[in-house]
N, C-alpha and C. Protein backbone atom coordinates (compact mmCIF):
# COMPACT_ATOMS: atom_id res chain seq x y z
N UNK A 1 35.62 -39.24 9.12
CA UNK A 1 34.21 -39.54 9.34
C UNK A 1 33.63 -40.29 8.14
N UNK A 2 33.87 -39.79 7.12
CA UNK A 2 33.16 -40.61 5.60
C UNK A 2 34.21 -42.02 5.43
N UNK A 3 35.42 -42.09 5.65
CA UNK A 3 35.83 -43.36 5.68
C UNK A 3 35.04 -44.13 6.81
N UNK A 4 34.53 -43.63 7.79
CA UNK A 4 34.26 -44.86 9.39
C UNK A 4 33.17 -45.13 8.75
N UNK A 5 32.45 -44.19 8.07
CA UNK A 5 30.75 -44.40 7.32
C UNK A 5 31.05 -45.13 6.49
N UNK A 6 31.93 -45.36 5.76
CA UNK A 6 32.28 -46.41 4.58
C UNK A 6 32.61 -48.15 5.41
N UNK A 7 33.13 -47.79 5.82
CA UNK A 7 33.55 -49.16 6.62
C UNK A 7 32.52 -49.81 7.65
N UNK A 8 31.48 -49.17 7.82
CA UNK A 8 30.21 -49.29 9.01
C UNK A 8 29.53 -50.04 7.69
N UNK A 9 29.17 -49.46 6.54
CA UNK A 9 28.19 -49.86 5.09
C UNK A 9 29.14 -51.28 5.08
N UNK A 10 30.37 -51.38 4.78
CA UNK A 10 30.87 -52.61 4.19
C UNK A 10 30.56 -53.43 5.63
N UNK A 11 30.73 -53.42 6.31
CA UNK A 11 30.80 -54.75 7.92
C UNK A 11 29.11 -54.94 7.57
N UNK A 12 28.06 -53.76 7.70
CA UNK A 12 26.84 -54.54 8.12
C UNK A 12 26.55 -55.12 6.67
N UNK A 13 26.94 -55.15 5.40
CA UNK A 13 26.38 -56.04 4.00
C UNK A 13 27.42 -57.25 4.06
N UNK A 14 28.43 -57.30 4.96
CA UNK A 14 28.95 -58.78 4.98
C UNK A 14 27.90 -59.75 5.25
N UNK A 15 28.51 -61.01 4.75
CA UNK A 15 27.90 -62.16 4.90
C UNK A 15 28.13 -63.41 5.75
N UNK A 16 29.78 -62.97 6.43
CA UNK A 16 30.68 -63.74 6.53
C UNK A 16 30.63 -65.23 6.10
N UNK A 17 30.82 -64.94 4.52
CA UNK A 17 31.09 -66.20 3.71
C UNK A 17 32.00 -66.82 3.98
N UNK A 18 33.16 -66.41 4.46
CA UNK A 18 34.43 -67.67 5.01
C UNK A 18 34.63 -66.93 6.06
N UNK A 19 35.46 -67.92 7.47
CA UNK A 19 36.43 -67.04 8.08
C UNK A 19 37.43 -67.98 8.57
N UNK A 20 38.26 -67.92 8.84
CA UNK A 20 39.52 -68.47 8.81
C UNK A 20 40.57 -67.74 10.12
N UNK A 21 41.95 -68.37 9.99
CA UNK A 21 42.89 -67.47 11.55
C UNK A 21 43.57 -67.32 10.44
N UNK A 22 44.59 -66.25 11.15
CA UNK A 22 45.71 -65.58 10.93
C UNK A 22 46.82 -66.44 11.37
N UNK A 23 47.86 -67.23 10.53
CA UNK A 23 48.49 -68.64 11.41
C UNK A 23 50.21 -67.68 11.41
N UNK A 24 50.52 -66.96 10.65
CA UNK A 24 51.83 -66.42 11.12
C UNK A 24 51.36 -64.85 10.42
N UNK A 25 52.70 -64.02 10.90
CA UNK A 25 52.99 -62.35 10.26
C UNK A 25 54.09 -62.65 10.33
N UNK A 26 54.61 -61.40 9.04
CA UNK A 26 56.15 -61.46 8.50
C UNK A 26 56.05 -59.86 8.00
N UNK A 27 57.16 -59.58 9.05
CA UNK A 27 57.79 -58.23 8.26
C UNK A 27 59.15 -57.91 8.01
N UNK A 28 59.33 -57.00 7.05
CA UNK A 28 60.58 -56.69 6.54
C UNK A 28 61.12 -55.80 7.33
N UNK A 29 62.22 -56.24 8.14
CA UNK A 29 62.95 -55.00 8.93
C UNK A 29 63.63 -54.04 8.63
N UNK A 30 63.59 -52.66 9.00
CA UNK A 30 64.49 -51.87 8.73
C UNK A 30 65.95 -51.86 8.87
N UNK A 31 66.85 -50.80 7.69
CA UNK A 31 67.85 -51.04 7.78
C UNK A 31 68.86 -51.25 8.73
N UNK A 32 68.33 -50.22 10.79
CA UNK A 32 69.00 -49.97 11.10
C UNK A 32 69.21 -51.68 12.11
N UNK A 33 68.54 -52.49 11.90
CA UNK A 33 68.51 -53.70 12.54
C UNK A 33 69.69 -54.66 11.59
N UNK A 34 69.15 -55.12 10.54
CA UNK A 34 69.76 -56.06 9.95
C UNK A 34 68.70 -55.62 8.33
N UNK A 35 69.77 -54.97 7.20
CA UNK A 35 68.93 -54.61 6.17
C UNK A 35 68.44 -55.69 5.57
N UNK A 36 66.72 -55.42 4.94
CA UNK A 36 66.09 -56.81 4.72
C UNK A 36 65.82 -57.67 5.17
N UNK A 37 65.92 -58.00 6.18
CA UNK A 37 65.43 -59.23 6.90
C UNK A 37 64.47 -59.13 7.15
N UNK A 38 63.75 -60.52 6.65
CA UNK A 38 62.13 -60.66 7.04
C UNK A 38 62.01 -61.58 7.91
N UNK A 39 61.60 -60.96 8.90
CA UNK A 39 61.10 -61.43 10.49
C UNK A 39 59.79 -62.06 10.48
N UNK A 40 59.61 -63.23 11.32
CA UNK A 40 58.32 -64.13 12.12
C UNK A 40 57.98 -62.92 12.79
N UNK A 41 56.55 -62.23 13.33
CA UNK A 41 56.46 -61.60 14.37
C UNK A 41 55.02 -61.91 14.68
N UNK A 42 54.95 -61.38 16.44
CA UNK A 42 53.23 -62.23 16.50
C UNK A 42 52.23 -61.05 16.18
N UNK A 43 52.69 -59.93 16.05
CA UNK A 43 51.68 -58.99 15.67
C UNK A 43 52.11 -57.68 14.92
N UNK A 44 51.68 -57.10 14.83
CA UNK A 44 51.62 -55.98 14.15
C UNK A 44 50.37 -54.62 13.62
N UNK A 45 51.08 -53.61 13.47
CA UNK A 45 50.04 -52.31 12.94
C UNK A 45 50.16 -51.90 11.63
N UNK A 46 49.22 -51.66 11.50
CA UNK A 46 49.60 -51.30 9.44
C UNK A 46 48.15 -50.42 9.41
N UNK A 47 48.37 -49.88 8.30
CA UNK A 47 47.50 -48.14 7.61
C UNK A 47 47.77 -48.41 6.20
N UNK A 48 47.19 -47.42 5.72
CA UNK A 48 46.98 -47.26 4.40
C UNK A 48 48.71 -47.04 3.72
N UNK A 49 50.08 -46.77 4.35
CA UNK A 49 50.92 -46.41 4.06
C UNK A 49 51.70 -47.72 4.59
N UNK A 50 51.34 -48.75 4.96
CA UNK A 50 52.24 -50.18 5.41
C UNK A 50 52.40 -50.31 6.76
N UNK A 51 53.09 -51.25 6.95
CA UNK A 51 53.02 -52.07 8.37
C UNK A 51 53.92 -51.05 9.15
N UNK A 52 53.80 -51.00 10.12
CA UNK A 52 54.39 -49.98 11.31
C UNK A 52 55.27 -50.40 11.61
N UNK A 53 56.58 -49.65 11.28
CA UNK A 53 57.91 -50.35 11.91
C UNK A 53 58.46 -51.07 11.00
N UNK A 54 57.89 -51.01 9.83
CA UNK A 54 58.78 -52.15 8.57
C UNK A 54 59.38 -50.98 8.01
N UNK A 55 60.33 -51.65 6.96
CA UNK A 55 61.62 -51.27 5.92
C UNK A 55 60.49 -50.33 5.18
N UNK A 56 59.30 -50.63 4.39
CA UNK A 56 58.93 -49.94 3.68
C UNK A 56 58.03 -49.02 4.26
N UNK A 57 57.49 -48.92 5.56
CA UNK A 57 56.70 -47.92 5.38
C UNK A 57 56.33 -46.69 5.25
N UNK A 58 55.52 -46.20 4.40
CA UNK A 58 55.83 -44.39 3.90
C UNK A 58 56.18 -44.82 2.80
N UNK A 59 56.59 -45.67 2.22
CA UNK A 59 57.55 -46.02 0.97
C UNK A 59 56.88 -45.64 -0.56
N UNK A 60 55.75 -45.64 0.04
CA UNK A 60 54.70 -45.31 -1.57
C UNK A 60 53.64 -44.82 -1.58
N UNK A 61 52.99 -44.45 -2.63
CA UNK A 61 51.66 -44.09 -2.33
C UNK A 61 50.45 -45.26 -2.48
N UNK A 62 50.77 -46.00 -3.04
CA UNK A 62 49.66 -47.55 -3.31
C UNK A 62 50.31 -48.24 -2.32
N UNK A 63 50.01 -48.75 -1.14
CA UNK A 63 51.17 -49.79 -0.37
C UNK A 63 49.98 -51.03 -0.38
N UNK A 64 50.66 -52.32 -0.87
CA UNK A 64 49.89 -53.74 -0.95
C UNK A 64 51.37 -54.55 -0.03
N UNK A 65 50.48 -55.69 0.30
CA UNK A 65 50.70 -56.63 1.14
C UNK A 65 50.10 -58.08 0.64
N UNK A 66 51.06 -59.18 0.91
CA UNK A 66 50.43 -60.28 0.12
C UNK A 66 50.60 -61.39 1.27
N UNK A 67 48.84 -61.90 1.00
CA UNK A 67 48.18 -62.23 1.89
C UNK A 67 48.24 -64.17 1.02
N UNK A 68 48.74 -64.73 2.03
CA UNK A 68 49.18 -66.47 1.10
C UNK A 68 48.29 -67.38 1.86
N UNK A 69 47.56 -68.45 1.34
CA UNK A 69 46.71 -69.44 2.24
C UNK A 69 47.60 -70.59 2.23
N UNK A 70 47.53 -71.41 3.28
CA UNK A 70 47.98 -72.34 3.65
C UNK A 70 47.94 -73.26 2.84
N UNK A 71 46.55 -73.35 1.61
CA UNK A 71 46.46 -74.03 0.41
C UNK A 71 47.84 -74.00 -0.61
N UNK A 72 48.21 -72.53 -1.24
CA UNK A 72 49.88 -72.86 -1.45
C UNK A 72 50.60 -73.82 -0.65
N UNK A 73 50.94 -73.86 0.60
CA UNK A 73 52.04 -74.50 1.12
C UNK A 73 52.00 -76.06 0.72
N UNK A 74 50.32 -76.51 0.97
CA UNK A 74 49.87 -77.92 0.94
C UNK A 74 50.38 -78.16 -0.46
N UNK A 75 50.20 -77.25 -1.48
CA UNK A 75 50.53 -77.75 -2.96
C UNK A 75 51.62 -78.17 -2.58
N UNK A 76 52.69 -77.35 -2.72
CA UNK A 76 54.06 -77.41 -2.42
C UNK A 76 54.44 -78.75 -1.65
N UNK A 77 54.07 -78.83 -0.69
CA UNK A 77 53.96 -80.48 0.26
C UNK A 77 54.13 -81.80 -0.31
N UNK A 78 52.81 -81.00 -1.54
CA UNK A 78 52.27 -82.16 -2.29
C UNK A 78 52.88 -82.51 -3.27
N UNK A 79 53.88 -81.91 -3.95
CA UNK A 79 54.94 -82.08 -5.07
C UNK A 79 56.08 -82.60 -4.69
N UNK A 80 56.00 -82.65 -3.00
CA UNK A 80 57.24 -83.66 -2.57
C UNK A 80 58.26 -82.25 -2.43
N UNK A 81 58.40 -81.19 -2.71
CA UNK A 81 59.40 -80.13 -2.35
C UNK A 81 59.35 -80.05 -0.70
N UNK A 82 60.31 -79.22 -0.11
CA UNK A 82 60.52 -78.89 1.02
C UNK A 82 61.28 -77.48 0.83
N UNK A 83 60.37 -76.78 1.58
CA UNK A 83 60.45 -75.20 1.39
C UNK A 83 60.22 -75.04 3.09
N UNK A 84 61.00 -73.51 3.31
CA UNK A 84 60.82 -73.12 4.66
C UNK A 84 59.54 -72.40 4.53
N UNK A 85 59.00 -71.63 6.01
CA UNK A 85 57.65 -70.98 6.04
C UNK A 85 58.61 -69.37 5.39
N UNK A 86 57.38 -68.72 4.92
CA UNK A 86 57.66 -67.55 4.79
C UNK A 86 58.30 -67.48 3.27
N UNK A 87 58.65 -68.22 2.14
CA UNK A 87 59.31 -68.36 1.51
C UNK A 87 58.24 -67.56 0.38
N UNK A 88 57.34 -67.87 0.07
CA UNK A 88 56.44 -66.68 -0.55
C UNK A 88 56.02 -65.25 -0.38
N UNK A 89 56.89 -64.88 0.44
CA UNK A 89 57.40 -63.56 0.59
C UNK A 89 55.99 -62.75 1.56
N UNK A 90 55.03 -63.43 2.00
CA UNK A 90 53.26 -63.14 2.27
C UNK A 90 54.01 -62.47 3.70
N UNK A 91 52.90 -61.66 3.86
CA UNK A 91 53.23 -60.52 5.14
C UNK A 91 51.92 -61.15 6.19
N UNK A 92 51.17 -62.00 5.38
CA UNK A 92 49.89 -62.32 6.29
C UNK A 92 49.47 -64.44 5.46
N UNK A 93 49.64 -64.91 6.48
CA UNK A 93 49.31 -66.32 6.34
C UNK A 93 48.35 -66.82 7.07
N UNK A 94 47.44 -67.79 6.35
CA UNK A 94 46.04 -67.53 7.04
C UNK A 94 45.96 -69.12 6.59
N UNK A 95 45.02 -69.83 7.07
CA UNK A 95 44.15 -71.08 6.80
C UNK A 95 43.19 -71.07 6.07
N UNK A 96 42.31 -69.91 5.38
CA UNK A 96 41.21 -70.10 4.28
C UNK A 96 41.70 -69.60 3.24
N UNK A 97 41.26 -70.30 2.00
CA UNK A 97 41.56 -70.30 0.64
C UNK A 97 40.97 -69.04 0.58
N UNK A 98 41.09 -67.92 0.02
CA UNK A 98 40.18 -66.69 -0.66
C UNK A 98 40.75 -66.29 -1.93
N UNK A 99 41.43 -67.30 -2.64
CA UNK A 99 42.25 -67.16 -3.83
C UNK A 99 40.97 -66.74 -4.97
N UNK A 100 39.45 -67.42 -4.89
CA UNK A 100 38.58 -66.90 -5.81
C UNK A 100 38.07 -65.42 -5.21
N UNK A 101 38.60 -64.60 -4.39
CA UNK A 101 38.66 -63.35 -4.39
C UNK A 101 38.21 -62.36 -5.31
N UNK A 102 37.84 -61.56 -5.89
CA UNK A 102 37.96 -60.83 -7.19
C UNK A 102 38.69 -59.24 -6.45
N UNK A 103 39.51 -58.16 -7.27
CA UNK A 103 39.51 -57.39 -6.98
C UNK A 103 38.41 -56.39 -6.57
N UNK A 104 38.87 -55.73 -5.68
CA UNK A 104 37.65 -54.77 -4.72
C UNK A 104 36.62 -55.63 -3.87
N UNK A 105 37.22 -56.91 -3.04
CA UNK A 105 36.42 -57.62 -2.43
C UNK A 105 36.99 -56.74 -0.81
N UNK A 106 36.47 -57.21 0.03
CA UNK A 106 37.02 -56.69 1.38
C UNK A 106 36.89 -57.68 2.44
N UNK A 107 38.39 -58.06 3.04
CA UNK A 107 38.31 -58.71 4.25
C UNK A 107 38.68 -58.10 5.28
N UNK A 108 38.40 -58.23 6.09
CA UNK A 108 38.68 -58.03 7.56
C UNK A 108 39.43 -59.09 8.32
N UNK A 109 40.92 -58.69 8.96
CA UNK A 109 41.78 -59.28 9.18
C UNK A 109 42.21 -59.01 11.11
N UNK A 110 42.33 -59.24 12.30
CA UNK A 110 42.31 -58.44 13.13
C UNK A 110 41.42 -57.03 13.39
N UNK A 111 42.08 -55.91 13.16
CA UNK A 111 41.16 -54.74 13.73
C UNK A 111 41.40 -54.22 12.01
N UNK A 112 41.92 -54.63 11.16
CA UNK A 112 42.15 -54.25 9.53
C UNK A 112 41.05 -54.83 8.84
N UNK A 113 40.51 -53.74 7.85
CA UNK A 113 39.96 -53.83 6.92
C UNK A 113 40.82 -54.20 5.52
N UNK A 114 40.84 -54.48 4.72
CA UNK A 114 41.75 -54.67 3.73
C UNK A 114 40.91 -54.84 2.45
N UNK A 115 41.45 -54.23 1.16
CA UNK A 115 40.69 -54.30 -0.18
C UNK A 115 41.62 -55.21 -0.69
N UNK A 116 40.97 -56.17 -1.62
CA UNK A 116 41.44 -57.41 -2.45
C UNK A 116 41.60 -56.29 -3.72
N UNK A 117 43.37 -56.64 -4.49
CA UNK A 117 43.48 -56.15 -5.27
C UNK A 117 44.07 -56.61 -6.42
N UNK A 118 43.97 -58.17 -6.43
CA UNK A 118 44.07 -59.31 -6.96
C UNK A 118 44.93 -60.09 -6.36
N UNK A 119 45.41 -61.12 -7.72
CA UNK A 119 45.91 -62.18 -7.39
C UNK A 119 47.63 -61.92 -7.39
N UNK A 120 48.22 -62.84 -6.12
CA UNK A 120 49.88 -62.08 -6.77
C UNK A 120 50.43 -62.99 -7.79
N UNK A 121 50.63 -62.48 -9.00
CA UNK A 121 51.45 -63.53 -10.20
C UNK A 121 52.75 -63.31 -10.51
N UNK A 122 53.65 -62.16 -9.49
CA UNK A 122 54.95 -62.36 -9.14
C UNK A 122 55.77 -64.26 -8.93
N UNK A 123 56.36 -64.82 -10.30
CA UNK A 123 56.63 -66.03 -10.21
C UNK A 123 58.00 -66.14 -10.06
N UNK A 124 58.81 -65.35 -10.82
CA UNK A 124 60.08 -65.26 -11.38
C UNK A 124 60.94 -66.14 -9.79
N UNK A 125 60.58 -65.17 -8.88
CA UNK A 125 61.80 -65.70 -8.17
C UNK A 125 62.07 -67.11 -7.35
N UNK A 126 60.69 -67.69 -7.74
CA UNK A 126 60.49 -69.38 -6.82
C UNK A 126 61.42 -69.83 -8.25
N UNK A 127 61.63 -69.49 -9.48
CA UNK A 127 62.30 -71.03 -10.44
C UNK A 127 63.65 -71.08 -9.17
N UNK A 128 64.18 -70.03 -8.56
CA UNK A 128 64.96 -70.41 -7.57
C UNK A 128 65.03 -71.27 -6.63
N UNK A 129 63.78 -71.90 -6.19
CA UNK A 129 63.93 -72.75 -5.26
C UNK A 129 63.75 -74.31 -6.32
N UNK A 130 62.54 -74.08 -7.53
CA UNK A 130 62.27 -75.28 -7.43
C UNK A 130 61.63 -74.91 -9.08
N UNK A 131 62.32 -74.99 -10.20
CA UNK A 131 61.67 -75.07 -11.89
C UNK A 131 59.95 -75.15 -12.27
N UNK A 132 59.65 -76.17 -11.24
CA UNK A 132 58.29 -76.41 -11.57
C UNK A 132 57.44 -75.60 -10.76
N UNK A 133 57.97 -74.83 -9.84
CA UNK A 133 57.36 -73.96 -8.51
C UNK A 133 56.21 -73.20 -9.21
N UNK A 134 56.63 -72.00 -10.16
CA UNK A 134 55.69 -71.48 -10.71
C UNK A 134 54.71 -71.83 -11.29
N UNK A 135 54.77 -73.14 -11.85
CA UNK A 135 53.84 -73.86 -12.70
C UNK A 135 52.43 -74.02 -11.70
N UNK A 136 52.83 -74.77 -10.39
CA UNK A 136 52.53 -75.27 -9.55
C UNK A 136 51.61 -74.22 -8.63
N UNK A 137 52.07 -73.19 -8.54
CA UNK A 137 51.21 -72.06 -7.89
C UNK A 137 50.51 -71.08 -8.93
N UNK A 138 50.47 -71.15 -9.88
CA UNK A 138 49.96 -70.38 -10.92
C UNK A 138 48.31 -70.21 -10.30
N UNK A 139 48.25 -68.78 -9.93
CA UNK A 139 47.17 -68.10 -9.64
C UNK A 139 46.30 -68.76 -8.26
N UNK A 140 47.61 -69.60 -7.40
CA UNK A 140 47.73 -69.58 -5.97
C UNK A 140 48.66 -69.66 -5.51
N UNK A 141 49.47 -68.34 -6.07
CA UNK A 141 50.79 -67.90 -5.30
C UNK A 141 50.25 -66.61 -4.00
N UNK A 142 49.25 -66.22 -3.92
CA UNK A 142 48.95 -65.36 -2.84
C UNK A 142 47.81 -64.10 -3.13
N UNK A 143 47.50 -63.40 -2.90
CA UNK A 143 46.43 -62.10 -3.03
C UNK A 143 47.36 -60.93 -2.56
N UNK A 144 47.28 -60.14 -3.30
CA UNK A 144 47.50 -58.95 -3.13
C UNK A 144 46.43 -57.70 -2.64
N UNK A 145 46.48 -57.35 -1.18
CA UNK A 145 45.93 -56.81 -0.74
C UNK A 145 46.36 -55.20 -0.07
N UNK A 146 45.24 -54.60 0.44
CA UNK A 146 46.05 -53.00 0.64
C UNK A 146 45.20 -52.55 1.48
N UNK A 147 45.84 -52.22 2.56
CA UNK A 147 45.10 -51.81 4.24
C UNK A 147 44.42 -50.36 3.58
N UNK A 148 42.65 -50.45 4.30
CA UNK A 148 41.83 -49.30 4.28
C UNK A 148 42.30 -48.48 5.15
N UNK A 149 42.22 -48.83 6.48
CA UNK A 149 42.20 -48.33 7.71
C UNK A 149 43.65 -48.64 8.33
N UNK A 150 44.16 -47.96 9.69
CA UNK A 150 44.83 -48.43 10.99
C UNK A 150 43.91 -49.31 11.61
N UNK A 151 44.86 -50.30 12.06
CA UNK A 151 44.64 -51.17 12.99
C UNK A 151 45.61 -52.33 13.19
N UNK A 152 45.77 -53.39 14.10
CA UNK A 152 46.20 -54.04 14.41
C UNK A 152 46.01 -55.59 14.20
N UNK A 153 46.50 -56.37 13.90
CA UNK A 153 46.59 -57.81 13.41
C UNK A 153 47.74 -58.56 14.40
N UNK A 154 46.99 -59.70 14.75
CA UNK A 154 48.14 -60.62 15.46
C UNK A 154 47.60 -62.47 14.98
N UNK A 155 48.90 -63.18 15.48
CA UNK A 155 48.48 -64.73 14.92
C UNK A 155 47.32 -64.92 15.97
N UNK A 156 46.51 -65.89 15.03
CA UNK A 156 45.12 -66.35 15.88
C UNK A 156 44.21 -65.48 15.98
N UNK A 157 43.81 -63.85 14.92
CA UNK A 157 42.79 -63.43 14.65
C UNK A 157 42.35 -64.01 13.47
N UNK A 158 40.64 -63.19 13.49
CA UNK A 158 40.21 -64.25 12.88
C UNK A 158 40.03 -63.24 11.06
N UNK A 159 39.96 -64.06 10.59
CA UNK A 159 39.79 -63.68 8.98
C UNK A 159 38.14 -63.89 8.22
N UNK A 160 37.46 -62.43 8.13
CA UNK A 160 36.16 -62.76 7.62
C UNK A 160 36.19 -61.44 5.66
N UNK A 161 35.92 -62.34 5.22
CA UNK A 161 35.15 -62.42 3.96
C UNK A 161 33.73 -61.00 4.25
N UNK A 162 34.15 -59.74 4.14
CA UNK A 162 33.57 -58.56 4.33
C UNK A 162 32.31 -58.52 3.15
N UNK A 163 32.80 -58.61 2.52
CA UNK A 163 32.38 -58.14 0.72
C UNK A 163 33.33 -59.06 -0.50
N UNK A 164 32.49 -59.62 -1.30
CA UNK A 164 32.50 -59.97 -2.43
C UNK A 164 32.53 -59.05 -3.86
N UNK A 165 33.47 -58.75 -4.45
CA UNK A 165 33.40 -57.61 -5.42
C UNK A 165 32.46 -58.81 -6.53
């Protein structure tokens, strides 16, 4: 009840300063499929404990998810590289920039609420694809975010800008 009261306060002080779609989902499959493999999928459920049906969920007590704008990819484009989709490891790919985010902002993603919990500056593993990669995404490699609530997300929902921390 005090979480639905919390989440009723954050929706009616939105502003919807941006909103944007949801253009792919990617989850990590469990072992008993093919261990590790991160799957295209058109939808999905996720909670405060991770996406439903992935490798990790239950896996922790903080569970984040990294949320990449289509603005990365264009960089990338734009340096003349050729990279597959999904290669930034993002569980949620969207069309609006929200990289000036601050932590404790809140978007709403499908039927998910989600808290901004910064920026992801995990670089190390792109010098693998490409030396200058990290340079290149430095502090638009993705957002690190972490489901409030249950609910459901699929491609072509829409993405609104809840709260501004």
């Amino acid at each position: 009840m005090l979480l639905s009261c919390k989440i009723n306060k954050l929706i009616k002080k939105g502003k919807n300063m941006e909103n944007g779609k949801v253009l792919n989902l990617y989850m990590t499959l469990p072992d008993m499929i093919r261990a590790g493999h991160r799957m295209q999928v058109d939808d999905f459920d996720c909670d405060a404990s991770g996406i439903v049906g992935s490798r990790d969920y239950e896996n922790g007590d903080d569970f984040t998810m990294v949320l990449v704008s289509k603005k990365s990819y264009d960089i990338i484009e734009e340096a003349e590289l050729v990279l597959g989709d999904g290669v930034l490891m993002e569980d949620i790919f969207v069309d609006v920039d929200l990289y000036h985010l601050k932590p404790g902002s809140v978007l709403e993603i499908g039927e998910v609420l989600f808290e901004v919990k910064g920026l992801c500056e995990d670089y190390r593993y792109l010098y693998a694809f490409a030396p200058e990669l990290p340079e290149l995404l430095e502090k638009q490699r993705g957002l690190i975010i972490s489901p409030i609530d249950y609910g459901g997300i699929c491609i072509g929902n829409e993405v609104k800008v809840i709260q501004e921390a």
